[in-house]
Protein backbone atom coordinates (compact mmCIF):
# COMPACT_ATOMS: atom_id res chain seq x y z
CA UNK A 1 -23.46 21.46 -14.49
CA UNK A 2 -26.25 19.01 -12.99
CA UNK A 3 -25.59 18.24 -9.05
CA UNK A 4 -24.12 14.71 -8.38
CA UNK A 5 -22.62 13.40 -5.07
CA UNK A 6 -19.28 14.22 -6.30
CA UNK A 7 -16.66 17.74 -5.97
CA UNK A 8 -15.17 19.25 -8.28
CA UNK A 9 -11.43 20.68 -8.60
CA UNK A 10 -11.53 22.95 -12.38
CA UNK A 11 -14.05 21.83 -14.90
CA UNK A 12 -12.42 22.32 -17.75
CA UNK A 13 -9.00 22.73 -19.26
CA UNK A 14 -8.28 21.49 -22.89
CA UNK A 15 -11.31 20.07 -23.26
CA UNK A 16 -10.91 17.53 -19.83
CA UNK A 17 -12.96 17.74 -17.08
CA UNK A 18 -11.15 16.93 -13.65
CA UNK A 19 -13.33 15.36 -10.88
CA UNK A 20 -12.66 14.66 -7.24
CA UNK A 21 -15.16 12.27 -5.55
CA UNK A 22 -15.28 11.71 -1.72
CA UNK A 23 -18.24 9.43 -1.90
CA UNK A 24 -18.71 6.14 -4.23
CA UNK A 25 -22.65 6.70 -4.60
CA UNK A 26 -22.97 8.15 -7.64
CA UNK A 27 -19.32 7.69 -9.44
CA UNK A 28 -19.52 6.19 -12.46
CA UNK A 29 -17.89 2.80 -13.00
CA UNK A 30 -14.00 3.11 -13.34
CA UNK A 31 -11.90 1.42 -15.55
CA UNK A 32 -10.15 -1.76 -14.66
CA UNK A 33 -6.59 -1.90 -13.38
CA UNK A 34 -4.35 -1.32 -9.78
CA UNK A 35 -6.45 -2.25 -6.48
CA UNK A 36 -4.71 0.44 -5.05
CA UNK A 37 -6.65 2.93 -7.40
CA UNK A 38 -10.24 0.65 -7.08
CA UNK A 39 -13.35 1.49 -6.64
CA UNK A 40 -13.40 -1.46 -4.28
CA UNK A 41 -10.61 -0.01 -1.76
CA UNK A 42 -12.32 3.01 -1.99
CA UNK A 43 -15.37 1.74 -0.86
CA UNK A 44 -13.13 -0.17 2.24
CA UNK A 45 -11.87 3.31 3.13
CA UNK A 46 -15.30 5.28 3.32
CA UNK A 47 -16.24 2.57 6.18
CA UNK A 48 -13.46 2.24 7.84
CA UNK A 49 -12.81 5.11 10.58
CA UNK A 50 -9.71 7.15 10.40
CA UNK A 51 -9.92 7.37 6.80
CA UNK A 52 -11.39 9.29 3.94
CA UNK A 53 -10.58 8.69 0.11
CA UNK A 54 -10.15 11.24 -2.30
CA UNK A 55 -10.88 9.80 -6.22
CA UNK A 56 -9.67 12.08 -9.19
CA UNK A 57 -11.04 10.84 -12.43
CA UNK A 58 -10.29 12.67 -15.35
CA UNK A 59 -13.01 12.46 -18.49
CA UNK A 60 -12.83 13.95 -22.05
CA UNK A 61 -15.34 16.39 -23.49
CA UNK A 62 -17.34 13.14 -24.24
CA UNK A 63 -17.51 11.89 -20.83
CA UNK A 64 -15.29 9.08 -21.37
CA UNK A 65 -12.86 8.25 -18.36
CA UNK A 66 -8.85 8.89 -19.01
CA UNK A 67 -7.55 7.72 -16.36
CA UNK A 68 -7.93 8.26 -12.39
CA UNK A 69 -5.74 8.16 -9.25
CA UNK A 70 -7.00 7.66 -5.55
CA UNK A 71 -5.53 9.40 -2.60
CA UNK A 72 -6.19 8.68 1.20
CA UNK A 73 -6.40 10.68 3.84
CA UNK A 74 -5.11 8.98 7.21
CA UNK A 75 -6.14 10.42 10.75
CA UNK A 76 -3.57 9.67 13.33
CA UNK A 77 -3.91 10.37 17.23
CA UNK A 78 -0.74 10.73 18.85
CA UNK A 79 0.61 11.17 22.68
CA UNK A 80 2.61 14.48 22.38
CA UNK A 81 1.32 17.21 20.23
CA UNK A 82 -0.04 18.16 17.94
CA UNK A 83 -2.27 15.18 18.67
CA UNK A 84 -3.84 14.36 15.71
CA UNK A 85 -1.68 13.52 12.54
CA UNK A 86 -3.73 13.97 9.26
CA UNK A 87 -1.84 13.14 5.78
CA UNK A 88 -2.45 11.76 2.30
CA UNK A 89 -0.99 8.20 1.09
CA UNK A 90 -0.94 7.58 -2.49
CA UNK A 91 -0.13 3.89 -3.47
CA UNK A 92 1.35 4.13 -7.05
CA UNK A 93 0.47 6.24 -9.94
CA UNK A 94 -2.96 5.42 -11.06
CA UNK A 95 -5.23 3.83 -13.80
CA UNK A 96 -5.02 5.06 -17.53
CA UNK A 97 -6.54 4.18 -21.03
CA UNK A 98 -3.51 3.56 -22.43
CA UNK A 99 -4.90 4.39 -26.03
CA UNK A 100 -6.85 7.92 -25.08
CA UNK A 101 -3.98 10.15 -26.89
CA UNK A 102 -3.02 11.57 -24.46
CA UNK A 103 0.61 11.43 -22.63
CA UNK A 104 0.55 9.46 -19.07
CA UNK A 105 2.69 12.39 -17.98
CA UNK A 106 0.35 15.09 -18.58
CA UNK A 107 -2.78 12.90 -17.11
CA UNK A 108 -0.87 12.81 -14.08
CA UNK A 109 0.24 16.12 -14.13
CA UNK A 110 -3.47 16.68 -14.06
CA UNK A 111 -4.42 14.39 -11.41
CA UNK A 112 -1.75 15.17 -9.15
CA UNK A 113 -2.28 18.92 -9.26
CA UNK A 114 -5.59 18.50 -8.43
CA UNK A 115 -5.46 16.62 -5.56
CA UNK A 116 -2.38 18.46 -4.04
CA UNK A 117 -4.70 21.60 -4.34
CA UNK A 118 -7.67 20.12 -2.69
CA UNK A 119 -5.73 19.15 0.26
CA UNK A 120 -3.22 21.22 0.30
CA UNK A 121 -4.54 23.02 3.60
CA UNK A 122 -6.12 20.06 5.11
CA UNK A 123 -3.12 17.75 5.44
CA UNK A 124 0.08 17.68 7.37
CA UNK A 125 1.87 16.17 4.30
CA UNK A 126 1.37 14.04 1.27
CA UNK A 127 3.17 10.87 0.40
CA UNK A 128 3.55 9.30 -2.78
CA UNK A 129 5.15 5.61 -3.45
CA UNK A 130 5.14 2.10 -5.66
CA UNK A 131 5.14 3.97 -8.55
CA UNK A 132 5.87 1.85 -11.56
CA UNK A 133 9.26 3.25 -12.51
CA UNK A 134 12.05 4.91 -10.11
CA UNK A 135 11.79 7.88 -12.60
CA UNK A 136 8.15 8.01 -13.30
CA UNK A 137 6.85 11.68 -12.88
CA UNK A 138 9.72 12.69 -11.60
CA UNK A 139 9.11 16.19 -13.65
CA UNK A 140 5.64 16.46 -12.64
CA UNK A 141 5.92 15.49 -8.57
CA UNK A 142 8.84 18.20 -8.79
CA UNK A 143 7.11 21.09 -10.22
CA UNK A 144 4.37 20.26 -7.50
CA UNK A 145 6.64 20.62 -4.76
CA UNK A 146 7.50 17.03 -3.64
CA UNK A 147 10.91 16.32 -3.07
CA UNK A 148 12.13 12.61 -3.07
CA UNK A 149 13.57 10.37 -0.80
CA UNK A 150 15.86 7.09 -1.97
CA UNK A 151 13.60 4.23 -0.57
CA UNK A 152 14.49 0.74 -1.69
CA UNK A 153 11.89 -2.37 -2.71
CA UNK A 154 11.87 -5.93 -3.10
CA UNK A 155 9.75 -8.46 -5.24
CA UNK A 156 10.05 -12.42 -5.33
CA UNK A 157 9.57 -13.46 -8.80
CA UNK A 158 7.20 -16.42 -8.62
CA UNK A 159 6.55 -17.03 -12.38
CA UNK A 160 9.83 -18.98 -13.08
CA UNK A 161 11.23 -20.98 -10.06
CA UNK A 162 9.36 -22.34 -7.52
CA UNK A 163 10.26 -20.21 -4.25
CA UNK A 164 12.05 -23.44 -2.59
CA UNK A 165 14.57 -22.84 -5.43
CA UNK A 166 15.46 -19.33 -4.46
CA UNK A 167 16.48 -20.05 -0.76
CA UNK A 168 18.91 -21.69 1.04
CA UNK A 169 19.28 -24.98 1.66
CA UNK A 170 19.93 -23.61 5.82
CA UNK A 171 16.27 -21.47 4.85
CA UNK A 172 14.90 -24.63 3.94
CA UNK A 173 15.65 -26.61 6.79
CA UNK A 174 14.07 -23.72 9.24
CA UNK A 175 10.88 -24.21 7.74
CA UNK A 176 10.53 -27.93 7.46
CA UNK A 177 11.54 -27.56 11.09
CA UNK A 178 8.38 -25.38 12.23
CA UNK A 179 5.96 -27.44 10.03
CA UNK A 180 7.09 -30.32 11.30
CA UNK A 181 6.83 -29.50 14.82
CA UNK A 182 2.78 -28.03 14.19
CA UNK A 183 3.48 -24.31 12.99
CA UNK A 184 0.79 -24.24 9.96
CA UNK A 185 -0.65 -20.82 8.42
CA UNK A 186 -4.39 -20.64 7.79
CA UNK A 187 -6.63 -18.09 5.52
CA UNK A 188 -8.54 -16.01 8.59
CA UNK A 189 -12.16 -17.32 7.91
CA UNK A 190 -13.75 -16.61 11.22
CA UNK A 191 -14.56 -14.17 14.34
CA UNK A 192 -12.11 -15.84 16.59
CA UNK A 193 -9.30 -16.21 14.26
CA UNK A 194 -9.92 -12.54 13.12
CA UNK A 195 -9.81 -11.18 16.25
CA UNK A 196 -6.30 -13.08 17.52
CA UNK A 197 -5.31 -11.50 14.01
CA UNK A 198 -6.09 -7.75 15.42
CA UNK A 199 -4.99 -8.27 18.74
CA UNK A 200 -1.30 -9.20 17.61
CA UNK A 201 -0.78 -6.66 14.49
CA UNK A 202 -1.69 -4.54 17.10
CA UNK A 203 0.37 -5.31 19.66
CA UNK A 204 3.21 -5.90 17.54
CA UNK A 205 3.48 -2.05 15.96
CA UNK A 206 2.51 -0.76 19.17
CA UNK A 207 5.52 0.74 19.72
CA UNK A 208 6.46 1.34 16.11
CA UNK A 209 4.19 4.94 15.48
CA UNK A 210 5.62 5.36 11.64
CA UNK A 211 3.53 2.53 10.66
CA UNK A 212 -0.18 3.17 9.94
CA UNK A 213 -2.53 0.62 11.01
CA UNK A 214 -6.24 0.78 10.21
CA UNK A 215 -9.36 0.41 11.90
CA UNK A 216 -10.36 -3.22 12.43
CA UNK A 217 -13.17 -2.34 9.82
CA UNK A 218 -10.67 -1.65 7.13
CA UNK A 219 -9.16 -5.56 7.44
CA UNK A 220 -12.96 -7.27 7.86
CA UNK A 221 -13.74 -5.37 4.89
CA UNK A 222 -10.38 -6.78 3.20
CA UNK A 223 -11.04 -10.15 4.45
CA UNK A 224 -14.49 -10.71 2.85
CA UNK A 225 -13.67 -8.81 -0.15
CA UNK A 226 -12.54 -10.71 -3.68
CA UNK A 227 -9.03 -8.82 -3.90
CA UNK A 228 -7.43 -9.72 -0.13
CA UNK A 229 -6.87 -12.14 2.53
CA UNK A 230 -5.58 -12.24 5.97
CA UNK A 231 -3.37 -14.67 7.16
CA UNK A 232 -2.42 -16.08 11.06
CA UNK A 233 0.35 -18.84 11.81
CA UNK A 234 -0.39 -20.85 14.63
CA UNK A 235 0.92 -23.31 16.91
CA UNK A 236 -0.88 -25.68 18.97
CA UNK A 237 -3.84 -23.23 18.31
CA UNK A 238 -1.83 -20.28 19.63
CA UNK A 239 -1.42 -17.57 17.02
CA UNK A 240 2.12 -16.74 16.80
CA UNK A 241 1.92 -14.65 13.65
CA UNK A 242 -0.41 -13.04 11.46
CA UNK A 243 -0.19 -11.06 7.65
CA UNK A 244 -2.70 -9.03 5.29
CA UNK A 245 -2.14 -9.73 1.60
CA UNK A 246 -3.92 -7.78 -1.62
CA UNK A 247 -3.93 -8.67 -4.86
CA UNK A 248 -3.71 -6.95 -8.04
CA UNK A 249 -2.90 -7.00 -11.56
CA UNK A 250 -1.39 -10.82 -11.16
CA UNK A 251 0.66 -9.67 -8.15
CA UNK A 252 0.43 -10.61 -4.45
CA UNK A 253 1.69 -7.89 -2.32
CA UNK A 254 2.10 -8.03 1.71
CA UNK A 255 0.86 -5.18 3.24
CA UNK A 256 0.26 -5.58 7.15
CA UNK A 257 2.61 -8.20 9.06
CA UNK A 258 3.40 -8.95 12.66
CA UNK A 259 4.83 -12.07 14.81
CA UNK A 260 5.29 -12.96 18.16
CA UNK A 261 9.42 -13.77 17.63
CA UNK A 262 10.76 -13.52 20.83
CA UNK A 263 8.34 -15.47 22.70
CA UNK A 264 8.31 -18.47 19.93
CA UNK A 265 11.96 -17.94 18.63
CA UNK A 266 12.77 -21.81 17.85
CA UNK A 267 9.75 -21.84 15.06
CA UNK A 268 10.74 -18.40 13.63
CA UNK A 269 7.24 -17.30 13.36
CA UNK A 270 8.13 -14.33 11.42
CA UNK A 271 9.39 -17.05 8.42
CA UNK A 272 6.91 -19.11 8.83
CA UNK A 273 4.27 -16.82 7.65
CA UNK A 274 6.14 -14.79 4.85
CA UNK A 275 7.08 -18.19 3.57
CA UNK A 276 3.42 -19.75 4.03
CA UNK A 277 2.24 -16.58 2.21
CA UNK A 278 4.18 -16.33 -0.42
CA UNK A 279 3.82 -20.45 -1.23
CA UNK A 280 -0.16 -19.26 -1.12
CA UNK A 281 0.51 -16.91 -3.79
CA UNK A 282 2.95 -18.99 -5.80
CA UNK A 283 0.11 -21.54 -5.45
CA UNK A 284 -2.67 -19.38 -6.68
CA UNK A 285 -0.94 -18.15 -9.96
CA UNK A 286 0.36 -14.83 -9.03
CA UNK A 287 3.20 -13.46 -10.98
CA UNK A 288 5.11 -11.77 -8.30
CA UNK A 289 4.96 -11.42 -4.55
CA UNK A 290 5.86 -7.47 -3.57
CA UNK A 291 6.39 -6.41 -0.23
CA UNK A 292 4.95 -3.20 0.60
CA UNK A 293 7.62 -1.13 2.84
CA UNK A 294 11.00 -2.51 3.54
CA UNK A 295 12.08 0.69 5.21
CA UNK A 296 14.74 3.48 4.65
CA UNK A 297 17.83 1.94 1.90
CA UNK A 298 20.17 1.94 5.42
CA UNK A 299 23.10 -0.10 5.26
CA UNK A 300 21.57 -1.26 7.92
CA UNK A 301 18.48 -2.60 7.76
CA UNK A 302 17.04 -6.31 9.88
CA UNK A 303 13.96 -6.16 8.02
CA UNK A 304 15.40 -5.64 4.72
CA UNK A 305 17.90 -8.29 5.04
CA UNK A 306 14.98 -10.79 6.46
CA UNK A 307 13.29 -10.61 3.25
CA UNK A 308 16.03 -11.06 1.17
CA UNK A 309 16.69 -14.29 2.31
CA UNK A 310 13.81 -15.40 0.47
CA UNK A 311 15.43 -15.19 -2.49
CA UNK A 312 13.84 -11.66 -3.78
CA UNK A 313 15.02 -8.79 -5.90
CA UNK A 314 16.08 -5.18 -4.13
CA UNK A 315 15.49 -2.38 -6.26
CA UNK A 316 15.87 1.23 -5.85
CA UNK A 317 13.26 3.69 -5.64
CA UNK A 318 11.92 6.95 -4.47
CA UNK A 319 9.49 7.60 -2.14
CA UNK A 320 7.50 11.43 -2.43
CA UNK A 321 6.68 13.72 0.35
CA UNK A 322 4.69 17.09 0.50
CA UNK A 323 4.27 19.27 3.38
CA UNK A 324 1.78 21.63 3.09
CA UNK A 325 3.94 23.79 5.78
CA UNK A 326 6.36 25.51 2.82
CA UNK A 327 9.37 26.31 5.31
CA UNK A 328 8.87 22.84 6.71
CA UNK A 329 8.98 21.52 3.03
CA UNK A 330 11.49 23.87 1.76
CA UNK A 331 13.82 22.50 4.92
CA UNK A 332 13.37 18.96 4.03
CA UNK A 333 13.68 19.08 1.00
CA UNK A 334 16.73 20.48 1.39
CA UNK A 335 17.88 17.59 3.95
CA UNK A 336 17.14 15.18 1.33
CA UNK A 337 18.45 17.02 -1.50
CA UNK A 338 20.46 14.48 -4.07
């Protein structure tokens, strides 16, 4: 086997050849498909700090590629111990050439088991989530030793109504309200705007340590890429609230958000910028808009019930986990046992 910039899991196993890249010099082109799964957001996550991405591509005995799947490892200081956090996010379940002969299910059997292998020892635990169905590899994830958790997502269909059509008429009002008094939602295109965009994500999940947020590298690199764009609400040139949004496949999906709601309550920053968002994306073409963690399926839940006001669709869904401690695994799964 010549020596590329690349690692490799198992060579060969009915004729496929399973590769794991850590570095985009040298990979070959990849196929077309999820951003989530890109060379693109790979590239992002090799120079951002704090992160490190993991590409399996699978190729037949020809070289051509089947499909491939990227994972990334997250680094995580905490206060208490054990001070550093290190797992694996998974957004979805890859990109496949739908006409290779070959069954999705045993491509990502393939993937999945080599990547869970590869990190097995040098993660806390793996998560897997978006996938495309609520059932997808449910089989395969199993026999790998994830065990599920009922998660719940939402989507706002843009490709039929117009969003005003999907609120209420009270919604409505709220909005024209804050527009009309100066609250307006710009496309971050500069340093200073950028770095009032920082500041508050920041601040705002400061106290909220479940929720990842990367290095400021990881959102310049989004912001001048083709695929993203960051977003900040602002009144009377104070930014009261600020959003990263991807896009992929005809979808818009809102990834990073964060508002300054107590301090401006009577424009309902928080709103203001879904709403300005999602009209962006309605504007631009996209098919759907997807919001990228609504939290545990609670009875419960503010944040879940804040986006359904804008008229979306709740589905449920499961969300994987892996820990690579088996008595810690074995226990959980347990907990979460349906």
């Amino acid at each position: 086997m010549k020596s590329v910039p690349k690692k490799t899991y198992f060579c060969t196993m009915n004729q496929l050849i399973t590769t794991i890249y850590t570095k985009s010099k040298g990979m070959p082109t990849l196929r077309q498909g999820s951003y989530f799964h890109s060379q693109e957001l790979m590239e992002v996550c090799e120079t951002a700090p704090r992160q490190r991405p993991y590409m399996v591509v699978i190729n037949d005995e020809s070289g051509r590629e089947l499909c491939h799947m990227l994972g990334i490892v997250r680094y995580r200081t905490l206060i208490l111990p054990p001070f550093l956090l290190i797992h694996c996010r998974i957004l979805g379940e890859g990109v496949y050439d739908e006409d290779c002969g070959y069954k999705k299910d045993e491509l990502f059997d393939r993937m999945l088991s080599a990547l869970t292998h590869k990190l097995n020892k040098r993660v806390l635990f793996m998560e897997m989530s978006n996938l495309g169905t609520k059932m997808f590899g449910y089989k395969v994830l199993r026999e790998n030793g994830y065990y599920p958790v009922n998660w719940m997502s939402i989507h706002n269909s843009l490709h039929r109504h117009a969003p005003e059509e999907r609120i209420t008429p009270k919604l409505q009002k709220r909005i024209d309200h804050a527009h009309e008094r100066g609250a307006r939602t710009e496309i971050v295109s500069n340093e200073h705007d950028f770095k009032a965009f920082s500041k508050l994500l920041r601040k705002h999940h400061i106290l909220k340590p479940k929720r990842y947020i990367p290095d400021d590298i990881f959102f310049r690199e989004l912001m001048e890429g083709q695929n993203g764009n960051l977003f900040v609400t602002k009144y009377h040139e104070k930014v009261i609230a600020c959003a990263a949004c991807v896009y992929s496949q005809g979808d818009a999906y809102l990834w990073y958000s964060a508002f300054r709601r107590k301090t401006f309550h009577a424009l309902h920053p928080d709103t203001i910028v879904v709403w300005d968002v999602m009209k962006h994306a309605y504007n631009e073409g996209y098919q759907h808009m997807r919001f990228m963690d609504v939290g545990l399926p609670f009875h419960k839940n503010p944040y879940r019930e804040f986006i359904l006001r804008f008229g979306g669709k709740e589905q449920s869904t499961y969300r994987w986990f892996r820990f690579s401690i088996r008595w810690v695994n074995k226990l959980l799964a347990w907990i979460y046992r349906e």
